[in-house]
C-alpha atoms as a PDB file:
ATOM      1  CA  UNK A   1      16.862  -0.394-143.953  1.00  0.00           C
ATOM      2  CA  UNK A   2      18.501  -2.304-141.398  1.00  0.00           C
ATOM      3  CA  UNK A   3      19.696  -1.555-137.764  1.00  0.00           C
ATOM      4  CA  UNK A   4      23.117  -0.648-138.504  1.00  0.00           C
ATOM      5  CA  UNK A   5      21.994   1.774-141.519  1.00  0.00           C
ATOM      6  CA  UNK A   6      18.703   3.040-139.686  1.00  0.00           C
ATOM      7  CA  UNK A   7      21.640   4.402-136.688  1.00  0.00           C
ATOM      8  CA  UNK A   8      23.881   5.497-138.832  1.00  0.00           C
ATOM      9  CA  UNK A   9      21.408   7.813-140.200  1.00  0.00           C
ATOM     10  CA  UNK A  10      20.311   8.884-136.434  1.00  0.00           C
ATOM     11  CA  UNK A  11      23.552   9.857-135.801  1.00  0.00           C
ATOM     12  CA  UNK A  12      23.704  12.214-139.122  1.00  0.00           C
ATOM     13  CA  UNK A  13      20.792  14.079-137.860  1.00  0.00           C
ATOM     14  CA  UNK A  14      22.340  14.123-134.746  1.00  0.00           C
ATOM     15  CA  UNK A  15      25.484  15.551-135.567  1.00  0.00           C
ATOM     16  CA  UNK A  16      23.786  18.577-137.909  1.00  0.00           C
ATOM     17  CA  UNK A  17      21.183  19.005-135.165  1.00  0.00           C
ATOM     18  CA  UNK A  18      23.969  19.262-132.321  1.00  0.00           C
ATOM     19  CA  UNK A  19      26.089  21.583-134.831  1.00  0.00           C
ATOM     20  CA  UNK A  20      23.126  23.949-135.041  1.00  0.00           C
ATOM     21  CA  UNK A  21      22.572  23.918-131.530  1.00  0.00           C
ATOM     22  CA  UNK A  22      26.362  24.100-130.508  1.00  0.00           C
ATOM     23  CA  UNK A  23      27.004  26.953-132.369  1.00  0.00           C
ATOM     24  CA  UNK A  24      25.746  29.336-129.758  1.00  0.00           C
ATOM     25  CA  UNK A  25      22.277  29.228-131.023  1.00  0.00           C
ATOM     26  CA  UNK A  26      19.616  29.747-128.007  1.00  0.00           C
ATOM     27  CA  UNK A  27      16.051  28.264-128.264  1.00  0.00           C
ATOM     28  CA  UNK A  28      14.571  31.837-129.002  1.00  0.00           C
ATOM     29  CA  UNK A  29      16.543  32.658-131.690  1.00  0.00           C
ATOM     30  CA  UNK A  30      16.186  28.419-132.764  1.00  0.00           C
ATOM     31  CA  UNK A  31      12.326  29.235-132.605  1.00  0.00           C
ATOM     32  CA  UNK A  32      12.542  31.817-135.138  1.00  0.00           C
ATOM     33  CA  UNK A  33      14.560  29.597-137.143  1.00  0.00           C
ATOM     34  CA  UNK A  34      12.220  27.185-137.309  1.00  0.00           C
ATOM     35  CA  UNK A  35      14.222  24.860-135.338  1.00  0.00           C
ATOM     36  CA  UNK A  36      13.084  23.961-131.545  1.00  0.00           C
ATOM     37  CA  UNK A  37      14.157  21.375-128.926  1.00  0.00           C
ATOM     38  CA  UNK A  38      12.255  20.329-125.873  1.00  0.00           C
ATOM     39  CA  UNK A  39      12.568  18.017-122.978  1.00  0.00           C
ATOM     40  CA  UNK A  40       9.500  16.637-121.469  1.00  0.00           C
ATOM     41  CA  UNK A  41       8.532  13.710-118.634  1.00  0.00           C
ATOM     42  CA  UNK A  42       5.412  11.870-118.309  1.00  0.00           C
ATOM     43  CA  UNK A  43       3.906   9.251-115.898  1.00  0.00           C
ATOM     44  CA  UNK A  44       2.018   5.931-117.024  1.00  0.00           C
ATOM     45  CA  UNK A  45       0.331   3.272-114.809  1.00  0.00           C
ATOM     46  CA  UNK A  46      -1.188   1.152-117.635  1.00  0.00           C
ATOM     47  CA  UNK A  47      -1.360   0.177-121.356  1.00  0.00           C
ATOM     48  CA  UNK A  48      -3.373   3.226-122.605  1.00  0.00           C
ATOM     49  CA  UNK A  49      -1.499   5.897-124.530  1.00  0.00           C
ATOM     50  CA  UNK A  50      -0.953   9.201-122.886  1.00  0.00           C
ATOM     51  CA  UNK A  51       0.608  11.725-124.457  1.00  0.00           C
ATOM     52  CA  UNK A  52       4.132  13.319-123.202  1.00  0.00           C
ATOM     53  CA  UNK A  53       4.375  16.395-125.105  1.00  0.00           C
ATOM     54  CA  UNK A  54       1.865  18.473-127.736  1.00  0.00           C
ATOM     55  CA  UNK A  55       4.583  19.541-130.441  1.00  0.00           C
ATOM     56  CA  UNK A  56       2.632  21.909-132.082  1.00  0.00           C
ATOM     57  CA  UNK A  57      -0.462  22.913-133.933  1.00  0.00           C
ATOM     58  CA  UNK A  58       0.792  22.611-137.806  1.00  0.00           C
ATOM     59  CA  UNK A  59      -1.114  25.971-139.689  1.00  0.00           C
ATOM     60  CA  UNK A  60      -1.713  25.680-143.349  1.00  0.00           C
ATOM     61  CA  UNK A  61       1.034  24.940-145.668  1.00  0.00           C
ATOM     62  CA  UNK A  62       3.344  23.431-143.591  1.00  0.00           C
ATOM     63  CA  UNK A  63       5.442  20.743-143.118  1.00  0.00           C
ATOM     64  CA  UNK A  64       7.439  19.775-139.804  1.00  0.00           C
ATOM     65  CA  UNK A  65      10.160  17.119-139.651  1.00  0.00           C
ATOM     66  CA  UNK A  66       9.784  15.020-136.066  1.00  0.00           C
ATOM     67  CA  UNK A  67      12.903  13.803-134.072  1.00  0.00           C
ATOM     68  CA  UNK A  68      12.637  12.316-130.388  1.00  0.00           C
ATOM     69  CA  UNK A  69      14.594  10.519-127.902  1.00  0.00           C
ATOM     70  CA  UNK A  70      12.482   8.680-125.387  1.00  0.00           C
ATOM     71  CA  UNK A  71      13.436   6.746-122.253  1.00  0.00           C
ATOM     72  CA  UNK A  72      11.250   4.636-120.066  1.00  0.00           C
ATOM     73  CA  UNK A  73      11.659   3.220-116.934  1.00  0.00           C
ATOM     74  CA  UNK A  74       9.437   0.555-114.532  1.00  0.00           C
ATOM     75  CA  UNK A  75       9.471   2.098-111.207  1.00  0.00           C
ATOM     76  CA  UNK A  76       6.636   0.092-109.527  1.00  0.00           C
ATOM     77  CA  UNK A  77       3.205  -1.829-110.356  1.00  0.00           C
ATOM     78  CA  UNK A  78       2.540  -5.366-109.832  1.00  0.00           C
ATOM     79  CA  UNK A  79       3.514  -6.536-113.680  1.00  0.00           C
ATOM     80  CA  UNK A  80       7.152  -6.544-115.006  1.00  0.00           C
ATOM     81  CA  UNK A  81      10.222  -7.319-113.368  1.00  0.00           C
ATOM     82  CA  UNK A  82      12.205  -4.276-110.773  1.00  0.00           C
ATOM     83  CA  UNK A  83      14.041  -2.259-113.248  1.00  0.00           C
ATOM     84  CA  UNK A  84      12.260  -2.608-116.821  1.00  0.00           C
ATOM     85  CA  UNK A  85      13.430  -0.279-119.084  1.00  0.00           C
ATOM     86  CA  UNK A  86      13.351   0.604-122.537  1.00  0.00           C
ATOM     87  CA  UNK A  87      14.501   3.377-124.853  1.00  0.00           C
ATOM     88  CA  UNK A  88      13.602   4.585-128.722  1.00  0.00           C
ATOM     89  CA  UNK A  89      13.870   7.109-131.449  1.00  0.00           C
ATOM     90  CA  UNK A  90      10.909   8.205-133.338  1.00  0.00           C
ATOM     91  CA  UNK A  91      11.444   9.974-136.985  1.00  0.00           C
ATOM     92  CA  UNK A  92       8.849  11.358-138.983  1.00  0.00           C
ATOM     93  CA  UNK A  93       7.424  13.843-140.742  1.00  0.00           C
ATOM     94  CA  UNK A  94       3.761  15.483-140.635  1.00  0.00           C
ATOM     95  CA  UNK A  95       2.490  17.948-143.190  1.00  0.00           C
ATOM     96  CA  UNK A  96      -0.676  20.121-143.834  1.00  0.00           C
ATOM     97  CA  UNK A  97      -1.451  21.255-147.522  1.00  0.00           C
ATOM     98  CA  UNK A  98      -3.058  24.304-148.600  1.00  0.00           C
ATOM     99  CA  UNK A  99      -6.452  23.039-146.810  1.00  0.00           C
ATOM    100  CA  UNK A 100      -7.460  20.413-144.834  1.00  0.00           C
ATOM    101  CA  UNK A 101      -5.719  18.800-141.399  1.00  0.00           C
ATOM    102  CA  UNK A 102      -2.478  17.609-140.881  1.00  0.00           C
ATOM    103  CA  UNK A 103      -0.986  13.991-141.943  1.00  0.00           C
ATOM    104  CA  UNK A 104       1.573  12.003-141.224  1.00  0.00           C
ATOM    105  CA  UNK A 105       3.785  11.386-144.026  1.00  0.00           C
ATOM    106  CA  UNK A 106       4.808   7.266-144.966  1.00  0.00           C
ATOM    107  CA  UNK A 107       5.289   5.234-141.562  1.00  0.00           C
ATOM    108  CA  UNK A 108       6.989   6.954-138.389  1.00  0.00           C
ATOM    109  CA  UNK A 109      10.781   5.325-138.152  1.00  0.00           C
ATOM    110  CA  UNK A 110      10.803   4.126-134.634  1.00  0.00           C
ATOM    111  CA  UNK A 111      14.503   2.288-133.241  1.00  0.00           C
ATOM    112  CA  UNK A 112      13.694   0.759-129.982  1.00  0.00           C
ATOM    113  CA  UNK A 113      14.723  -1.489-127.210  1.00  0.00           C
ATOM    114  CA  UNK A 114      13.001  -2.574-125.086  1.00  0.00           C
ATOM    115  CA  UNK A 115      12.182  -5.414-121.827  1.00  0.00           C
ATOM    116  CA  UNK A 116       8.308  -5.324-122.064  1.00  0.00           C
ATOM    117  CA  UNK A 117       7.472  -5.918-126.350  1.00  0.00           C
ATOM    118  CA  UNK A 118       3.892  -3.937-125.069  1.00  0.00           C
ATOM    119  CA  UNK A 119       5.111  -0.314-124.331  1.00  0.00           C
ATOM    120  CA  UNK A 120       5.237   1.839-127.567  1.00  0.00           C
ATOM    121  CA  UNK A 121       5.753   5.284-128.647  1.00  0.00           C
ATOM    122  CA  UNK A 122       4.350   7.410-131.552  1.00  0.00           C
ATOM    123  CA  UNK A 123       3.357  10.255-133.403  1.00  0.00           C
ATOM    124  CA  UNK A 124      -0.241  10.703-133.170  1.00  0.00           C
ATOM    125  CA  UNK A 125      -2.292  13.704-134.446  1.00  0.00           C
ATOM    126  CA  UNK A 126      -5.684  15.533-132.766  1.00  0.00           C
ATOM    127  CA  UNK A 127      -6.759  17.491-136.085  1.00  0.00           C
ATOM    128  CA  UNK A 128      -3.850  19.616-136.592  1.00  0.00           C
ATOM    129  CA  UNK A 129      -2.082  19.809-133.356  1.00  0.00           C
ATOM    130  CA  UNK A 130       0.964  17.037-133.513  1.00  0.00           C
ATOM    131  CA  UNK A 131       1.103  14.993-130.053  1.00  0.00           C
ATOM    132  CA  UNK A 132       3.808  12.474-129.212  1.00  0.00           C
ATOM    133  CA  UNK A 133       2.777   9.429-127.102  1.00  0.00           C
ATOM    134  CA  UNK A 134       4.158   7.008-125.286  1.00  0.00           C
ATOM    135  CA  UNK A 135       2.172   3.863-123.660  1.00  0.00           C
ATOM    136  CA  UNK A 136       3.237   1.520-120.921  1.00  0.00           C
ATOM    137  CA  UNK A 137       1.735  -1.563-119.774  1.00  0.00           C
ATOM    138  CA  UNK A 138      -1.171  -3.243-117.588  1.00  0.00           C
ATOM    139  CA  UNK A 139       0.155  -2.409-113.668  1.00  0.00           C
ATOM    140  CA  UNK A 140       3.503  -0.763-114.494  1.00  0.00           C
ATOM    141  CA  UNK A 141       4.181   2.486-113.064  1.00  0.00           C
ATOM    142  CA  UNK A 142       6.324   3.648-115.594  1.00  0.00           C
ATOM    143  CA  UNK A 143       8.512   7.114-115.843  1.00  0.00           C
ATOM    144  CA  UNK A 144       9.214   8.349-119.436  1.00  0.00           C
ATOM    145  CA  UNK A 145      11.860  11.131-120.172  1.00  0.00           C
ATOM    146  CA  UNK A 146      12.385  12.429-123.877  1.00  0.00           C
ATOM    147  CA  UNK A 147      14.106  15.279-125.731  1.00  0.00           C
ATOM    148  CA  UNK A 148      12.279  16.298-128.545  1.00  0.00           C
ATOM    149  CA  UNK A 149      13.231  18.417-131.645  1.00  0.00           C
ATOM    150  CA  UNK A 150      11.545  19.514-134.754  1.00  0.00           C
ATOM    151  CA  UNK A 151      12.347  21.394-138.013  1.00  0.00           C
ATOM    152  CA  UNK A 152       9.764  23.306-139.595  1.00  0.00           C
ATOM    153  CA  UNK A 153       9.057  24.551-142.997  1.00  0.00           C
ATOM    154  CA  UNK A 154       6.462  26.644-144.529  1.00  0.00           C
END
């Protein structure tokens, strides 16, 4: 899949997600839907990953389809340049059969730009509880915003 396809594809989810949303749907009643959104910020002053949000812990028989928007920012350190910045969106999908601990489906789809190749995000799993991390770079302070939604079926 290629840039221009992979976006075109964001935006789809995009629009039905923002349809839901906009139709007067709060995030308690989108909870019991099965449908949640979050924003979250996290700090980073090196390459290690940390983890901005803890999704949720998957229960048996479930499956949970992953969408994030995630925006970094250099705002100090003695590595990069003043004003290093990148941005990406993560898609995936994690699922937990009948028994066992969660998995992540295929390979995460992950769009980014970026002005440091080194700083990353991903889905990452601790047993069954779904984690999304992002990680920087060797002295960069780094600020990371993202808005984070999720679909769940069981």
């Amino acid at each position: 899949m290629d840039n221009l396809q992979l976006q075109k594809r964001i935006e789809d989810l995009e629009h039905k997600f923002k349809t839901h949303i906009h139709n007067g749907v709060d995030s308690q009643t989108l909870a019991i839907s099965k449908t949640t959104r979050y924003i979250k910020d996290a700090f980073t002053t090196n390459n290690s990953a940390t983890t901005i949000i803890n999704l949720l812990t998957l229960s048996l028989s479930q499956s949970v389809m992953i969408y994030a928007k995630i925006v970094g920012r250099r705002t100090g350190g003695s590595s990069g340049a003043d004003g290093d910045s990148a941005s990406y969106i993560l898609h995936g999908l994690v699922k937990r059969a009948s028994s066992g601990n969660a998995s992540i489906v295929g390979q995460s789809i992950v769009s980014s730009f970026e002005d440091q190749a080194g700083w990353t995000v991903a889905i990452a799993l601790s047993t069954n509880d779904i984690l999304i991390q992002v990680t920087g770079a060797t002295n960069n302070d780094i600020s990371w915003s993202g808005e984070f939604f999720w679909i769940l079926q069981t």
